[in-house]
C-alpha atoms as a PDB file:
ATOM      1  CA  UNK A   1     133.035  75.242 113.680  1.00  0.00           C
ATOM      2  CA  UNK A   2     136.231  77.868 113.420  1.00  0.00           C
ATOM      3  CA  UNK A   3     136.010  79.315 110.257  1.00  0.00           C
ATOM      4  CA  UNK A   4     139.373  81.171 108.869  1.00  0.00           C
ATOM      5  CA  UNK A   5     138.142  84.489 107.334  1.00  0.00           C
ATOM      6  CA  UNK A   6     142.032  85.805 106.821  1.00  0.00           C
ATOM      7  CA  UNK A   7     142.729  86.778 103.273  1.00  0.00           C
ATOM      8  CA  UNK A   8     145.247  84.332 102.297  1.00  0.00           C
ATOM      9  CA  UNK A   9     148.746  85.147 102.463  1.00  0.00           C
ATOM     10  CA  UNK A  10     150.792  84.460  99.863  1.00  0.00           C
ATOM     11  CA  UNK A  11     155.059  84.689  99.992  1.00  0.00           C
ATOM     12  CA  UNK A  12     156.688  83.966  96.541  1.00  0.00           C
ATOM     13  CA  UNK A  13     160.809  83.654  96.757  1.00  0.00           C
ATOM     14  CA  UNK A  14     163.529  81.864  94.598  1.00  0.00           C
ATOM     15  CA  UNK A  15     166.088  78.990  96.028  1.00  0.00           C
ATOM     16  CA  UNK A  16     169.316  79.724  95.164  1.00  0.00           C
ATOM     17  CA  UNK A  17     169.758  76.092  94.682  1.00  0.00           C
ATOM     18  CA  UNK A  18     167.380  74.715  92.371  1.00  0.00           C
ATOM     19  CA  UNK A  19     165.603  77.997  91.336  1.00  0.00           C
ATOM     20  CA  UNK A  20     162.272  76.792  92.093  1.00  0.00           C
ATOM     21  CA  UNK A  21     159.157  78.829  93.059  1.00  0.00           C
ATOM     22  CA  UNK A  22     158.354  78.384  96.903  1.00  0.00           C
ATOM     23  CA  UNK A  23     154.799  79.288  97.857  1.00  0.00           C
ATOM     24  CA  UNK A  24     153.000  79.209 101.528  1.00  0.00           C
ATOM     25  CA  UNK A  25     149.895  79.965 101.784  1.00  0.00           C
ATOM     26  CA  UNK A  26     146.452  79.203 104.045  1.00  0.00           C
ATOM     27  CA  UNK A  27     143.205  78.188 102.922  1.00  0.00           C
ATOM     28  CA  UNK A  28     140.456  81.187 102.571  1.00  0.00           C
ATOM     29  CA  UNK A  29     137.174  81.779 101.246  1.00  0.00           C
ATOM     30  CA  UNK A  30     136.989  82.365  96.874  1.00  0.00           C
ATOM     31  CA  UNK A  31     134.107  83.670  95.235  1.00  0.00           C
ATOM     32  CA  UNK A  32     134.183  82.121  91.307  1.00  0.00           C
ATOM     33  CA  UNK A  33     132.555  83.301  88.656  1.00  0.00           C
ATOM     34  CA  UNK A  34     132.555  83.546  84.796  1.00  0.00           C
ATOM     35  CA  UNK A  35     131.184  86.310  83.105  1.00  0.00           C
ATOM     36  CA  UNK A  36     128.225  85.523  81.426  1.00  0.00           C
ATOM     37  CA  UNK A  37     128.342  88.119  78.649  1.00  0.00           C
ATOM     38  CA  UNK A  38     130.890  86.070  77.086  1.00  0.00           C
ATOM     39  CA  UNK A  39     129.454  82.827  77.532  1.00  0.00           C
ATOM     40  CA  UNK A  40     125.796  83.325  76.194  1.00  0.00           C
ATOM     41  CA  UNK A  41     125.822  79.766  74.895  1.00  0.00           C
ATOM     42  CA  UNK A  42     127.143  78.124  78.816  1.00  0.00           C
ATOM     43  CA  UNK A  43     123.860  76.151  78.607  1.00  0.00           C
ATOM     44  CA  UNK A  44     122.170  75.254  76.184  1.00  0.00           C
ATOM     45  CA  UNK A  45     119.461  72.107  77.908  1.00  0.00           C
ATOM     46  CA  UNK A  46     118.765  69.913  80.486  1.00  0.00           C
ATOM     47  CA  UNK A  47     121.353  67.992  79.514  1.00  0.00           C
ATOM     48  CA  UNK A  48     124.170  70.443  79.538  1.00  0.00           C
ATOM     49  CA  UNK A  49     123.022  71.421  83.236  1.00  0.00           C
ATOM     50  CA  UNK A  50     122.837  67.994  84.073  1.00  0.00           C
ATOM     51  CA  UNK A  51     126.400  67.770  82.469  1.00  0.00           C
ATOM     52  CA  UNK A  52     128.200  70.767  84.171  1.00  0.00           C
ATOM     53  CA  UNK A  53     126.557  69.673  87.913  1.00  0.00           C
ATOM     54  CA  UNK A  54     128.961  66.729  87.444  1.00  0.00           C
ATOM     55  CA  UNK A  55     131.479  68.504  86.411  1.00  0.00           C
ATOM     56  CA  UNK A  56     131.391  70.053  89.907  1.00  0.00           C
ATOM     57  CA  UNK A  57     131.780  66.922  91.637  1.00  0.00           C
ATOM     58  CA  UNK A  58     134.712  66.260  89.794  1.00  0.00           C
ATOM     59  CA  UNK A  59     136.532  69.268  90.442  1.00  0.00           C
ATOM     60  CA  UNK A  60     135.105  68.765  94.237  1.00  0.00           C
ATOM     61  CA  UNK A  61     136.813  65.451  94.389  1.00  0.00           C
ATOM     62  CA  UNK A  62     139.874  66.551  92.635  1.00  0.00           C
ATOM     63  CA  UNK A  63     141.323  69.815  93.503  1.00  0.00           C
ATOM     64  CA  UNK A  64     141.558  69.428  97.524  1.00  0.00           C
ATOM     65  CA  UNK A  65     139.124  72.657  97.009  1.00  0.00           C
ATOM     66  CA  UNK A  66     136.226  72.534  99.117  1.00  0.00           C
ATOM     67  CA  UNK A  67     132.567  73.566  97.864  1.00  0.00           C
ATOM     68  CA  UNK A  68     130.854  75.248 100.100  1.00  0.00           C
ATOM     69  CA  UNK A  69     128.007  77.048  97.732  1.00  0.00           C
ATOM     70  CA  UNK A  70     127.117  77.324  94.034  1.00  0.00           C
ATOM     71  CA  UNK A  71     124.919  77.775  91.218  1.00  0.00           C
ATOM     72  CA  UNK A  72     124.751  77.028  87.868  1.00  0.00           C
ATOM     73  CA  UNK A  73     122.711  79.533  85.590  1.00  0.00           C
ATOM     74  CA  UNK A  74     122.321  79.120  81.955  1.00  0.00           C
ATOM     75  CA  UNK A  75     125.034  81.778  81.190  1.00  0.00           C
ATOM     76  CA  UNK A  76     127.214  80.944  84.117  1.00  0.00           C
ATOM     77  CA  UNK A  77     128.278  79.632  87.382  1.00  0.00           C
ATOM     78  CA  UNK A  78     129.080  80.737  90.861  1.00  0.00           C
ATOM     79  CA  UNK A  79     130.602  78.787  93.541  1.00  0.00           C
ATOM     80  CA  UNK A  80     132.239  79.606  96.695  1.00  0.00           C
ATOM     81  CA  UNK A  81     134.903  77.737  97.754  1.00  0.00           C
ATOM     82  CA  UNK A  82     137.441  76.815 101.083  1.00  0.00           C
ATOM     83  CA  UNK A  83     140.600  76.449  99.346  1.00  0.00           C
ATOM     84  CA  UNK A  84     144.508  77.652  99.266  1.00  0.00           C
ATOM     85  CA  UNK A  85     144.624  79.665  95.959  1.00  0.00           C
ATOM     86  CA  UNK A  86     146.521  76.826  94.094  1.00  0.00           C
ATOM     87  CA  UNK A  87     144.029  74.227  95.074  1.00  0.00           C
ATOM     88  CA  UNK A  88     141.238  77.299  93.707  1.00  0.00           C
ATOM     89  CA  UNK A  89     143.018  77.313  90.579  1.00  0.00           C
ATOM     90  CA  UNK A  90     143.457  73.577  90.350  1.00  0.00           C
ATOM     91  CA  UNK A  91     139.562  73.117  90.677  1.00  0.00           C
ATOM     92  CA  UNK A  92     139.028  76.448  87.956  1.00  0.00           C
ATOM     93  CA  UNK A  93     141.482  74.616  85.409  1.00  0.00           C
ATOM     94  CA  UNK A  94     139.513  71.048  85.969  1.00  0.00           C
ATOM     95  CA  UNK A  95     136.120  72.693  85.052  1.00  0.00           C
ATOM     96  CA  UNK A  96     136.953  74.981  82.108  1.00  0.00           C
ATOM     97  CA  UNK A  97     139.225  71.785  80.511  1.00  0.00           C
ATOM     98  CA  UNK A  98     136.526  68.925  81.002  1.00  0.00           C
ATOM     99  CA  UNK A  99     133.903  71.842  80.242  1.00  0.00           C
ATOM    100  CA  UNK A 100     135.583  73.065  76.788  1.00  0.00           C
ATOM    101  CA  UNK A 101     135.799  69.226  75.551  1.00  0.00           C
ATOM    102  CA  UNK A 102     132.064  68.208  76.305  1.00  0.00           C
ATOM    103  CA  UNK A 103     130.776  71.599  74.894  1.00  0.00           C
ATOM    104  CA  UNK A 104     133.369  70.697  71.570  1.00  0.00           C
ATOM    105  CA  UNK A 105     131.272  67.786  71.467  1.00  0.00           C
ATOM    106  CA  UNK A 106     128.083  68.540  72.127  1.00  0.00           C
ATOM    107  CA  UNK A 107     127.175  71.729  70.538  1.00  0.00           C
ATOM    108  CA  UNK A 108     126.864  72.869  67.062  1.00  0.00           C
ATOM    109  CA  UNK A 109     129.694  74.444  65.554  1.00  0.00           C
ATOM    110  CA  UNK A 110     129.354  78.396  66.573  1.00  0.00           C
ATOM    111  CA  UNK A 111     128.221  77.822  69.943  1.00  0.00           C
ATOM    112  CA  UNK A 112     129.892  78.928  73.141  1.00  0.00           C
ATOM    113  CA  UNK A 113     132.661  75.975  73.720  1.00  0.00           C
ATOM    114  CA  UNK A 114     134.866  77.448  76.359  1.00  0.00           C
ATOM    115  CA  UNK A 115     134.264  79.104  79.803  1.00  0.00           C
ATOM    116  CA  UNK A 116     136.340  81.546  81.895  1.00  0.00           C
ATOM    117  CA  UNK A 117     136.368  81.396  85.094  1.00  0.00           C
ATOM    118  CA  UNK A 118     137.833  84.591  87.675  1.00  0.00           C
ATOM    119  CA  UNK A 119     138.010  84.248  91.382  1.00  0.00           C
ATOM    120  CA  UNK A 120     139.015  86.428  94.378  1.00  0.00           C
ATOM    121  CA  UNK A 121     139.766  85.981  98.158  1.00  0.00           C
ATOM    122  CA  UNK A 122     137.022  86.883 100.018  1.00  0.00           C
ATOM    123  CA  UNK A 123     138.191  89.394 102.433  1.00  0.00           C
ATOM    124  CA  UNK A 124     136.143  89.383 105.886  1.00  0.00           C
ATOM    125  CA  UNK A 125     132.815  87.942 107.422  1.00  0.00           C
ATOM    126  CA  UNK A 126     130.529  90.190 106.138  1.00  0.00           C
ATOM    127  CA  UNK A 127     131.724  89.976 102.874  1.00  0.00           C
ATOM    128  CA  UNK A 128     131.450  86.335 103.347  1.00  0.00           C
ATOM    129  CA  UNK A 129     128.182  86.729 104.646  1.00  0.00           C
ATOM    130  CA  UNK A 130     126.793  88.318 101.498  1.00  0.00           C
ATOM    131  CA  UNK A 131     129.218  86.311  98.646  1.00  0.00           C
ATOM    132  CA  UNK A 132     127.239  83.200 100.256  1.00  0.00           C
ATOM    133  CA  UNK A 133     123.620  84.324  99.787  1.00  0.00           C
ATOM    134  CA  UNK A 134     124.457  86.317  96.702  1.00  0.00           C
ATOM    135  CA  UNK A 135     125.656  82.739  94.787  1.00  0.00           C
ATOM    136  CA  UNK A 136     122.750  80.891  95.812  1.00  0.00           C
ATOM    137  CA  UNK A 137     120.493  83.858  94.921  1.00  0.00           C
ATOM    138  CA  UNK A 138     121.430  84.008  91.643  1.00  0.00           C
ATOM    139  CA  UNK A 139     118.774  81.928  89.738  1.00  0.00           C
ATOM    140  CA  UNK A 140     115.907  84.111  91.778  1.00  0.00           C
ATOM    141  CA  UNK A 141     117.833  87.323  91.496  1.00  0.00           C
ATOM    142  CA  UNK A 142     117.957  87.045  87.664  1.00  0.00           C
ATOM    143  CA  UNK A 143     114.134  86.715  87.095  1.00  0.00           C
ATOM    144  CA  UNK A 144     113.429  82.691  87.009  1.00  0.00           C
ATOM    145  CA  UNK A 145     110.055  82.223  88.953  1.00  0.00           C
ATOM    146  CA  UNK A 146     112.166  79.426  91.575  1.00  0.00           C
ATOM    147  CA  UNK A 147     113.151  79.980  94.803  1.00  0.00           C
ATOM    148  CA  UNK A 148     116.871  79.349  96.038  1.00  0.00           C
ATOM    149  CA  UNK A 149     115.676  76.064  97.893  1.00  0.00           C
ATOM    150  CA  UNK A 150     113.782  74.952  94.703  1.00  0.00           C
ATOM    151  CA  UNK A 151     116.444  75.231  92.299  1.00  0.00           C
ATOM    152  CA  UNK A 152     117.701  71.890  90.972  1.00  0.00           C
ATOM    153  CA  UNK A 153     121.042  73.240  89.545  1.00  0.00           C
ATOM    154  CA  UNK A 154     122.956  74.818  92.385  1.00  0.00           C
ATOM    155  CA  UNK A 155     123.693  73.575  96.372  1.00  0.00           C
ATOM    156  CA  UNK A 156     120.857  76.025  97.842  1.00  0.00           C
ATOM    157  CA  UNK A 157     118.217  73.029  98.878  1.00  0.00           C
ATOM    158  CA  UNK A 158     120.575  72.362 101.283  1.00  0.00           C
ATOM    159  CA  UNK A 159     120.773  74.836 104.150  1.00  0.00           C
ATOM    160  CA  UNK A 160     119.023  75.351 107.159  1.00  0.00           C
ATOM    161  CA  UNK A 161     116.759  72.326 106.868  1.00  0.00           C
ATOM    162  CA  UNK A 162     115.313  69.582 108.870  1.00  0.00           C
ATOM    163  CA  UNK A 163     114.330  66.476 107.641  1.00  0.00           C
ATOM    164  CA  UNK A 164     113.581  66.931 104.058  1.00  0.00           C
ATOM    165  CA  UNK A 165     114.100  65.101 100.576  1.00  0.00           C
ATOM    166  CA  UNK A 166     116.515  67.048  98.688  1.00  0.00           C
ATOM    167  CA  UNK A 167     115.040  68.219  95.302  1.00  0.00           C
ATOM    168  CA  UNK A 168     117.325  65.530  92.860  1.00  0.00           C
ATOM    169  CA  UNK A 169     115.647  62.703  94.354  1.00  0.00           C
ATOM    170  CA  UNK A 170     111.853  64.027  93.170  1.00  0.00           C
ATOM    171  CA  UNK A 171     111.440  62.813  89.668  1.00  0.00           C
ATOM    172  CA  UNK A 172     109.098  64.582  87.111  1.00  0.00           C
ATOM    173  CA  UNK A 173     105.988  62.978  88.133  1.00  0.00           C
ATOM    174  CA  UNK A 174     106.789  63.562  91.910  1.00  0.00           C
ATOM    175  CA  UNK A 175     108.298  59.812  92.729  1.00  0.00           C
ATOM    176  CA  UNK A 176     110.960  59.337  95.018  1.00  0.00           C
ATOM    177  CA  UNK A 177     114.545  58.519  93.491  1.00  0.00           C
ATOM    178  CA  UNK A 178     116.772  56.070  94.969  1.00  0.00           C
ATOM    179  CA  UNK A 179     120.095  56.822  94.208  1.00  0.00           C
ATOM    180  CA  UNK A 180     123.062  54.251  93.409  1.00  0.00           C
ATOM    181  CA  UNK A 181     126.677  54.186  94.271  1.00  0.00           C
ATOM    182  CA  UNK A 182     129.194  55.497  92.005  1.00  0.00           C
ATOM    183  CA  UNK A 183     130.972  52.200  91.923  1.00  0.00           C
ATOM    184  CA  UNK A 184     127.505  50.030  91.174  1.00  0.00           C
ATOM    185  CA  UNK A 185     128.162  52.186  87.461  1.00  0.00           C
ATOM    186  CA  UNK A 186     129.511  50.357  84.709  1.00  0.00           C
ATOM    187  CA  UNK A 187     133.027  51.881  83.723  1.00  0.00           C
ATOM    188  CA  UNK A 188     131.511  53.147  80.041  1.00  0.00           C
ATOM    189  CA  UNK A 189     128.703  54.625  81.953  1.00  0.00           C
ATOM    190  CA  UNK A 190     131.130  55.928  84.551  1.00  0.00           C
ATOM    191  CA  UNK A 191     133.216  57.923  81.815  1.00  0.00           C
ATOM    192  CA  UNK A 192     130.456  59.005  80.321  1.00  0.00           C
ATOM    193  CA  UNK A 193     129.133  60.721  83.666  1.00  0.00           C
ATOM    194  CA  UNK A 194     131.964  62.394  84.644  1.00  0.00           C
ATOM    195  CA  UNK A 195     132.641  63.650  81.076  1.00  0.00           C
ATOM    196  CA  UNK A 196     137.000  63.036  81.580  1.00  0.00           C
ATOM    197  CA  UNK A 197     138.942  59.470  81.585  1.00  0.00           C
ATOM    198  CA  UNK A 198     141.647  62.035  83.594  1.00  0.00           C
ATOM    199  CA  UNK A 199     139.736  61.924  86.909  1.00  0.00           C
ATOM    200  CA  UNK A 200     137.571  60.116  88.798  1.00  0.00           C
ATOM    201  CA  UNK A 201     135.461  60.366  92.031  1.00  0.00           C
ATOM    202  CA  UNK A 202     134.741  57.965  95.242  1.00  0.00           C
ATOM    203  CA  UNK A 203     132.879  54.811  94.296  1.00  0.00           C
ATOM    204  CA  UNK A 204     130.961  55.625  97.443  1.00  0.00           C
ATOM    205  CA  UNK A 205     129.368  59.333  95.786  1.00  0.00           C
ATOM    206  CA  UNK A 206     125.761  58.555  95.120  1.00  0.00           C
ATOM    207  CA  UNK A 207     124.250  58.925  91.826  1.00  0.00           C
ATOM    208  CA  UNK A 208     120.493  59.741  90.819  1.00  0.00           C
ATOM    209  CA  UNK A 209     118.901  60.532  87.190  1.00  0.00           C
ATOM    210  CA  UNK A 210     122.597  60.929  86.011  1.00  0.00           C
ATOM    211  CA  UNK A 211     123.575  63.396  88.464  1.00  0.00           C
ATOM    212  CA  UNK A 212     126.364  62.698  91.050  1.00  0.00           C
ATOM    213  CA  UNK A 213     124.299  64.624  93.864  1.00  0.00           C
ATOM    214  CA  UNK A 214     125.544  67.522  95.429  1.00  0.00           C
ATOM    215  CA  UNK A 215     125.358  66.013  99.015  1.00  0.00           C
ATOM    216  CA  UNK A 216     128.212  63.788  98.179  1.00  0.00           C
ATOM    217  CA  UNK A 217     130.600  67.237  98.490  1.00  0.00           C
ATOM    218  CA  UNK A 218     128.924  69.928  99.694  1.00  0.00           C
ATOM    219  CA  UNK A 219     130.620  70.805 103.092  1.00  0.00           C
ATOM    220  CA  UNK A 220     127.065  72.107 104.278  1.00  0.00           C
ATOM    221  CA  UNK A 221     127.662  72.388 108.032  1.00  0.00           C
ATOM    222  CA  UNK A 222     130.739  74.909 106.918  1.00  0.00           C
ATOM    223  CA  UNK A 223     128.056  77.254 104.939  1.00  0.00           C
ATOM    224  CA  UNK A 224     125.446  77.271 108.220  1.00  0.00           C
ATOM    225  CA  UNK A 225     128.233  78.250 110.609  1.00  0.00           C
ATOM    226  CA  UNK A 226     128.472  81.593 108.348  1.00  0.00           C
ATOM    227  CA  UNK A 227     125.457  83.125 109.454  1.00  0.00           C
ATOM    228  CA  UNK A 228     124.926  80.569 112.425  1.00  0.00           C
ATOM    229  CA  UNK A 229     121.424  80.799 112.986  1.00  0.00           C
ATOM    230  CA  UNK A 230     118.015  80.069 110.936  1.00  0.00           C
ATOM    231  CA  UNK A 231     117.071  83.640 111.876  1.00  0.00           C
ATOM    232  CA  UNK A 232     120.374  85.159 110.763  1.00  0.00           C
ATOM    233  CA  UNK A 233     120.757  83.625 107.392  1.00  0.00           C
ATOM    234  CA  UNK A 234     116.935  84.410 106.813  1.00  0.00           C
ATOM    235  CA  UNK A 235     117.786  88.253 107.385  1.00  0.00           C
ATOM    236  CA  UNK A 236     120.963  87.199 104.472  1.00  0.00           C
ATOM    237  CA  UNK A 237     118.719  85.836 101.993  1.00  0.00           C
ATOM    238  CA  UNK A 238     116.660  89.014 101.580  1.00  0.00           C
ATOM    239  CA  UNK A 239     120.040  90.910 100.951  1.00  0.00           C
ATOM    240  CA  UNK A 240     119.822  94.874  99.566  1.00  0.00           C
ATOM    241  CA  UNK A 241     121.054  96.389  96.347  1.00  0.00           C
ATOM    242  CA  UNK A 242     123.817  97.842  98.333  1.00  0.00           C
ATOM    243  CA  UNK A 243     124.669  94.234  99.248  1.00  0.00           C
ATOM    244  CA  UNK A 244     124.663  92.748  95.726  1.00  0.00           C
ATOM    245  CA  UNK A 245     126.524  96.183  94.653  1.00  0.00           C
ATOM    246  CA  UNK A 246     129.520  95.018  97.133  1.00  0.00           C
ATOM    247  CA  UNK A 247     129.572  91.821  95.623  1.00  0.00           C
ATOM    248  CA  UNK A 248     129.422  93.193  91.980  1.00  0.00           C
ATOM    249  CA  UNK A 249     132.126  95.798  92.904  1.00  0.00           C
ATOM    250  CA  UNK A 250     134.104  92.742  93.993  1.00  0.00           C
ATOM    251  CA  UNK A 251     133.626  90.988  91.073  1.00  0.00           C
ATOM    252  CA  UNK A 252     133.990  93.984  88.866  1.00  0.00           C
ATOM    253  CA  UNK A 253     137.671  94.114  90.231  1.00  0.00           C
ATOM    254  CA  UNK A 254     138.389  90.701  90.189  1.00  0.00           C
ATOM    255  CA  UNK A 255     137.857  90.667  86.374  1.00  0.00           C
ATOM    256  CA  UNK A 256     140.402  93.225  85.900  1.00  0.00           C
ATOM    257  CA  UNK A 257     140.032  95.560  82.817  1.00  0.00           C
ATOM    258  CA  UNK A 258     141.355  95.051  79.444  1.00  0.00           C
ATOM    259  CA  UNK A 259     143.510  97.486  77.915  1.00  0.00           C
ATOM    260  CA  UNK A 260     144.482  98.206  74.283  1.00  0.00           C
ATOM    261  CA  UNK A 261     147.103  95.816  73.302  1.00  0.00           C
ATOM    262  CA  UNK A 262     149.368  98.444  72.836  1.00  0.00           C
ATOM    263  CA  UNK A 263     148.856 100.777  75.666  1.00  0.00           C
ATOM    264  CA  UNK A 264     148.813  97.415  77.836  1.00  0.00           C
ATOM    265  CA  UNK A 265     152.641  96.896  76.343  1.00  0.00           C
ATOM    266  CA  UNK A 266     153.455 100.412  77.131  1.00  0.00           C
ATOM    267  CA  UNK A 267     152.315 100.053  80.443  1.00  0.00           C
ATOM    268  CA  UNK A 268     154.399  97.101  81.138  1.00  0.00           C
ATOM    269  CA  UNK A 269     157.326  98.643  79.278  1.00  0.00           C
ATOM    270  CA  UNK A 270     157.698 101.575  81.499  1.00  0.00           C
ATOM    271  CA  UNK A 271     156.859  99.071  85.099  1.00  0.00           C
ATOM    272  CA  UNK A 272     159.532  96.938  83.820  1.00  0.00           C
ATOM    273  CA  UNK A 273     161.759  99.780  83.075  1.00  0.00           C
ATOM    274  CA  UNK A 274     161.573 101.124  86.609  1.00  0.00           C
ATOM    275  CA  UNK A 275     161.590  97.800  88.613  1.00  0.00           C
ATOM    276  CA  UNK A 276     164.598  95.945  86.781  1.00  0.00           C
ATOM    277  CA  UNK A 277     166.028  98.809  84.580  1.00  0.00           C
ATOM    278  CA  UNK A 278     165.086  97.569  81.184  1.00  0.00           C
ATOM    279  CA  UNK A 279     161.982  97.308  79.203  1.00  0.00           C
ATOM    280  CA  UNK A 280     162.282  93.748  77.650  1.00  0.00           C
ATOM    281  CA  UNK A 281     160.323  91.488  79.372  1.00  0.00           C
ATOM    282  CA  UNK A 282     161.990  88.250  77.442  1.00  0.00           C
ATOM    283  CA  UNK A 283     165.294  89.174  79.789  1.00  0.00           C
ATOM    284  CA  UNK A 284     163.542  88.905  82.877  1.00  0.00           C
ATOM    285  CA  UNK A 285     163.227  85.428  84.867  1.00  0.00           C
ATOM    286  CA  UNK A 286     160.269  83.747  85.576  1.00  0.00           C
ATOM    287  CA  UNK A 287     160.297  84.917  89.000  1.00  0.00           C
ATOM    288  CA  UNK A 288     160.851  88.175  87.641  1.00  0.00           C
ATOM    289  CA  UNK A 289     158.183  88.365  85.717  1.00  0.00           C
ATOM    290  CA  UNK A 290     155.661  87.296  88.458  1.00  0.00           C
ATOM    291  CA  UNK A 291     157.041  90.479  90.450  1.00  0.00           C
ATOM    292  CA  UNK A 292     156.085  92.850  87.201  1.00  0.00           C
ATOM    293  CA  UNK A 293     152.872  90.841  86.759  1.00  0.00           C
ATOM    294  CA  UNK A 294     151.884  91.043  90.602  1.00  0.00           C
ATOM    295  CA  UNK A 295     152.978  95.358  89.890  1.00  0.00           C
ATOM    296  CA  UNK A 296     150.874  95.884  86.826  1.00  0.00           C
ATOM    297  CA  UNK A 297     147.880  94.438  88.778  1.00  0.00           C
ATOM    298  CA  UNK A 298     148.237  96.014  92.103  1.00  0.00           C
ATOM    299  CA  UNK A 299     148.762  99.497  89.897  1.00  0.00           C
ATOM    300  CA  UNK A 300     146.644  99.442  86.663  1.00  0.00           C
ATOM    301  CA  UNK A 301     144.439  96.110  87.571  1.00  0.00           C
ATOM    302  CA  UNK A 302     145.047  94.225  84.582  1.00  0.00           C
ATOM    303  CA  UNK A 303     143.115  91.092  83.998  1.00  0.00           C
ATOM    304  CA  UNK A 304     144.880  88.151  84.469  1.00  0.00           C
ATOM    305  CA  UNK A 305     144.454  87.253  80.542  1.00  0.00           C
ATOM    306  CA  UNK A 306     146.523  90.458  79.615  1.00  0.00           C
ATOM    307  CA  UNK A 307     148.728  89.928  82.443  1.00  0.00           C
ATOM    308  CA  UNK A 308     149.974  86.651  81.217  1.00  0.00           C
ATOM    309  CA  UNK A 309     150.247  87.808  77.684  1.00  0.00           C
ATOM    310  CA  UNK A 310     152.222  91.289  78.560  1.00  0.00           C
ATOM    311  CA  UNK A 311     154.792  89.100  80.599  1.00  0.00           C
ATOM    312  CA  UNK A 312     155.103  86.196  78.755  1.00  0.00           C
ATOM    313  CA  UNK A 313     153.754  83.575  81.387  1.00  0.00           C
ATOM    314  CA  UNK A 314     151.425  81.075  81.359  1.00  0.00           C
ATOM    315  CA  UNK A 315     147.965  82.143  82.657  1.00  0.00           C
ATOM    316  CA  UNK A 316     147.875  79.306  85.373  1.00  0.00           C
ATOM    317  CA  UNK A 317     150.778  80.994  86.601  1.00  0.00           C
ATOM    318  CA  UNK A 318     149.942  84.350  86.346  1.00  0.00           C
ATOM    319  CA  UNK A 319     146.975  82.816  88.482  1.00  0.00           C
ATOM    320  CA  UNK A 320     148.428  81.219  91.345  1.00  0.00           C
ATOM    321  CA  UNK A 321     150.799  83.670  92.320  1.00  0.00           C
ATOM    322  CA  UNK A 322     148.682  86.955  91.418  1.00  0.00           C
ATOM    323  CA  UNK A 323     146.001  88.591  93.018  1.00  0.00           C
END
């Protein structure tokens, strides 16, 4: 398999005629992540991992993204994904909306009820090469006693194996688990599953213990062609500090950093100022404002969060047409 390492490119321009926003752009490799210092409460039991797993398959199934790895840790998730950057943002909005109304409704009040989630373009092979292991590594790196293949909550049983039973079909007692179609579910049950009445997922997606499997979506044969061989991805799995570091940096820089309020206003004052000769943002079009925002980030690396608030756009926006 061909796999298309270019960074995406992204061209934003205005018709004349209807003023719309015109965007091409070709499908890349995005790392995801939240932060999990501001989601300490992202899982709080079986039942919330369980819950956010599914969530997965409904963003899979409904944002024309395509998974290729993830994780899910008890403070946040990790995925990498094959997607243009709207279809990236379309799956990012789909999880943190149908994860913010089951956490409203299944925590106690004070409890973490919202997640962020930050991405970036992942910008050649190596750096693919180490964003893959370093999501599936995740539970192991941060001190549980599992290995990557053995986790339950994240895609990393499936790589580089033969014949095998993948670890959601092994109940507690060590049975197997046959699993069910999707469609075979009542509709109450069904809804109740996929935690939205918004979207759906193929009646053909198997289902075991509650949890639409991760073999239903996972584009498995796309992760193995990154490293190619057993041998390879073996050398990738026991990945240095100054691997993880890259990733981190990466990450680091895809969050952006968070200003003052007022020295962020400033800031965008003056960039305004010298770009379109006056430093009210409110006068400036939308397409306008994408120009300042896509300035302030390229110079000062704003966070998308402050970006959309200095300029006055929505944050979805400020996503798909920022980076």
């Amino acid at each position: 398999m061909h796999i298309n390492i270019s960074v995406i490119i992204v061209k934003v321009a205005e018709d004349k005629n209807e003023g719309r926003l015109i965007m091409n752009e070709t499908k890349s490799f995005f790392h995801l992540f939240a932060d999990g210092a501001l989601s300490a409460g992202f899982i709080l039991s079986i039942k919330d991992y369980v819950a956010v797993m599914n969530i997965v398959a409904v963003c899979a199934a409904n944002s024309g993204a395509t998974v290729v790895a993830f994780s899910i840790e008890d403070t946040h998730p990790h995925f990498l994904v094959f997607a243009t950057r709207q279809e990236c943002v379309r799956f990012l909005e789909i999880f943190e909306s149908i994860y913010r109304h089951f956490a409203t409704r299944s925590r106690p009040k004070g409890f973490c009820s919202y997640i962020k989630l930050e991405m970036y373009p992942v910008p050649d092979e190596q750096s693919l090469r180490n964003v893959g292991v370093y999501v599936i590594n995740q539970p192991t790196k941060d001190g549980k006693r599992v290995m990557p293949y053995d986790y339950p909550w994240g895609s990393g049983c499936l790589y580089f194996r033969g014949r095998f039973v993948p670890v959601w079909l092994i109940s507690e007692i060590g049975s197997l688990v046959c699993p069910v179609p999707f469609s075979s579910i009542g509709s109450v049950r069904q809804r109740e599953l996929l935690h939205t009445r918004q979207y759906s997922i193929p009646g053909e997606w198997l289902v075991a213990r509650d949890l639409i499997l991760p073999t239903n979506y996972v584009d498995v044969q796309m992760f193995e062609s990154i490293y190619k061989t057993h041998n390879a991805f073996r050398v990738f799995l026991s990945s240095n500090k100054s691997k993880d570091d890259e990733v981190r940096a990466k990450i680091a820089e895809a969050r952006g950093v968070m200003l003052e309020d007022t020295e962020a206003r400033q800031i965008c004052g003056d960039e305004c100022l010298a770009l379109f000769g006056n430093r009210n943002v409110r006068r400036l079009s939308p397409i306008q404002r994408l120009r300042l925002a896509q300035a302030l980030r390229r110079k000062h690396r704003l966070s998308m969060r402050q970006l959309a608030s200095v300029v006055r756009l929505p944050e979805a926006e400020v996503r798909r047409y920022v980076s």
